[in-house]
N, C-alpha and C. Protein backbone atom coordinates (compact mmCIF):
# COMPACT_ATOMS: atom_id res chain seq x y z
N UNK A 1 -39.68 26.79 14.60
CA UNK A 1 -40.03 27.21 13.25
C UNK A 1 -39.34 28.53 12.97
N UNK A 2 -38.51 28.91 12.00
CA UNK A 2 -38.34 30.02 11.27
C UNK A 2 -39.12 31.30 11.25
N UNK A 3 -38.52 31.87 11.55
CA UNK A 3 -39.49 33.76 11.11
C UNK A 3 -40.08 33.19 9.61
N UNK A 4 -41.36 33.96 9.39
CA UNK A 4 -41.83 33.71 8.46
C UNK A 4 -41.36 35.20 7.48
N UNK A 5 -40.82 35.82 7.81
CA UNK A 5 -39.99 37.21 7.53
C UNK A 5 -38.54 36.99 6.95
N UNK A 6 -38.15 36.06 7.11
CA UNK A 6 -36.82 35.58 7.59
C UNK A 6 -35.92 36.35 6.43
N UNK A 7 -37.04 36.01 5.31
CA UNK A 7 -36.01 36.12 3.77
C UNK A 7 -36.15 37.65 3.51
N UNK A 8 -36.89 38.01 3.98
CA UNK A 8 -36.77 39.65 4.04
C UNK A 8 -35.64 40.19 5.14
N UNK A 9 -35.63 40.16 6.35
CA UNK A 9 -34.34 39.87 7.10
C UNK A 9 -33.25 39.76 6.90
N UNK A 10 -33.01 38.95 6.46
CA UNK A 10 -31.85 37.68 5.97
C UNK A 10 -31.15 37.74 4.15
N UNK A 11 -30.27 38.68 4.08
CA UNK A 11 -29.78 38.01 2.75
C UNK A 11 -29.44 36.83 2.37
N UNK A 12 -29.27 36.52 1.28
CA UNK A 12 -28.92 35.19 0.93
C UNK A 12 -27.85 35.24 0.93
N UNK A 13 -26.97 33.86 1.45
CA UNK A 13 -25.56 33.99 1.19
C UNK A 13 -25.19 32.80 0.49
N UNK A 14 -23.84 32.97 0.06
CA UNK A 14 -23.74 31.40 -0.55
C UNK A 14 -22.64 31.39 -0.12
N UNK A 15 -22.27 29.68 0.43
CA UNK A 15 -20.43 29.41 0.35
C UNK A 15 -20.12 29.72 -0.81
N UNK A 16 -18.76 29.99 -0.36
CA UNK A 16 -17.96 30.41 -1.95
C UNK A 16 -17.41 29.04 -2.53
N UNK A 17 -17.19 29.13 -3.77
CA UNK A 17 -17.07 28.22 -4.92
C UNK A 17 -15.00 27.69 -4.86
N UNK A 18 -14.99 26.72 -4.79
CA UNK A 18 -13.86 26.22 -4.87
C UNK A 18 -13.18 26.61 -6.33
N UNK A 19 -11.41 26.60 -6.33
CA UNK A 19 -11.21 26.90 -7.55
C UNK A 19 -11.21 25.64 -8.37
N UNK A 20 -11.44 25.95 -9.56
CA UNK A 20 -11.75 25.18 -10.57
C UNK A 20 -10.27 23.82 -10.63
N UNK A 21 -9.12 24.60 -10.52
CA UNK A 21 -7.99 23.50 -10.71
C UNK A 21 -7.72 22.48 -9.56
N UNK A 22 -8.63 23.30 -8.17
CA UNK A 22 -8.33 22.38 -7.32
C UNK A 22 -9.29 21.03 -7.22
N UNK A 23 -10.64 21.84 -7.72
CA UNK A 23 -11.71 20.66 -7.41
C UNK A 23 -11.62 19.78 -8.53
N UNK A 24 -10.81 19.35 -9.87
CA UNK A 24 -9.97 18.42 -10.98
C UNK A 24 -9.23 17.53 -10.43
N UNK A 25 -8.78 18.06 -9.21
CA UNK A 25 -7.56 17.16 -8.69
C UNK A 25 -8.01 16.05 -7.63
N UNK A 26 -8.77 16.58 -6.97
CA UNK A 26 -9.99 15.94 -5.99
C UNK A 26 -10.99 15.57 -5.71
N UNK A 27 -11.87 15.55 -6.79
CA UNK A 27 -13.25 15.25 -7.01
C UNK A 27 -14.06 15.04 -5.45
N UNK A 28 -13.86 16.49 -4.94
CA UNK A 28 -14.64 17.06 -3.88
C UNK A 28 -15.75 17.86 -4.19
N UNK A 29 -16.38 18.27 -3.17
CA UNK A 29 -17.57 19.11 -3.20
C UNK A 29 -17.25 20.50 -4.20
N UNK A 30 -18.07 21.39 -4.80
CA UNK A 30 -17.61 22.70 -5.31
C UNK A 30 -17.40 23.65 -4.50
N UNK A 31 -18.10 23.50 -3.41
CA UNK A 31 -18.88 24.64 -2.77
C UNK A 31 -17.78 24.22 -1.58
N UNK A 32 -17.21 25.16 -0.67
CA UNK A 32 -16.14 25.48 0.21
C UNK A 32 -17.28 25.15 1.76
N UNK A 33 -16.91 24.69 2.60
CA UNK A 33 -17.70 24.58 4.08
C UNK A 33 -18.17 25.52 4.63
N UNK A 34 -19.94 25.61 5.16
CA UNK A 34 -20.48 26.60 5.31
C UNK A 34 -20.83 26.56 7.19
N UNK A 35 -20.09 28.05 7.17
CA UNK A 35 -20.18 27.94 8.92
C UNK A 35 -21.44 27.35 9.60
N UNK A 36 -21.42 26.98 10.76
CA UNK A 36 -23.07 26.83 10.87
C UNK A 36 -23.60 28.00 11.59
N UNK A 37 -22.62 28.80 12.03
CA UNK A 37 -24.04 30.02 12.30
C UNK A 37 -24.61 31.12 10.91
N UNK A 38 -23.97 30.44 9.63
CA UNK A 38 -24.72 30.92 8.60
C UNK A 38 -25.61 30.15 8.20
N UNK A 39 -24.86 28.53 8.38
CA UNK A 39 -26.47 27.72 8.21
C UNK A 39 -27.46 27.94 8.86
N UNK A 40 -27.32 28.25 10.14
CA UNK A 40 -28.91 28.80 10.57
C UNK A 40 -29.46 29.85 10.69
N UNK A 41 -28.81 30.68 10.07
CA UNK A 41 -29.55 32.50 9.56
C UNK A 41 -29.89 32.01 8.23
N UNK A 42 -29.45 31.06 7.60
CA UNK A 42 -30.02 30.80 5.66
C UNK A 42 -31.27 30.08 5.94
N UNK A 43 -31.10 28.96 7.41
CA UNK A 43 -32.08 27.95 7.38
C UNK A 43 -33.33 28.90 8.33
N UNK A 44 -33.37 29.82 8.87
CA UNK A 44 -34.76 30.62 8.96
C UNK A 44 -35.18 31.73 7.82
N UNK A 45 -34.43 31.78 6.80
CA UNK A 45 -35.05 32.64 5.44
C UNK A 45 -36.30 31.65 5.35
């Protein structure tokens, strides 16, 4: 289980946002691949 603190701890982060002309061309995700040792400092906030 997560710190129940976590989000006090822990800023929020976000993947960064793909550019707009590329994600037109590819109808991919927006959002750029998120490491996983940030997924699991976001996933105990």
């Amino acid at each position: 289980m997560g710190d129940p603190r976590g989000f006090i701890k822990h800023d929020r982060l976000l993947p960064d946002r793909r550019a707009v002309p590329v994600r037109l061309r590819d109808w991919k995700e927006v959002y750029e691949p998120f490491a996983e040792d940030h997924l699991r400092t976001q996933a105990s906030r």
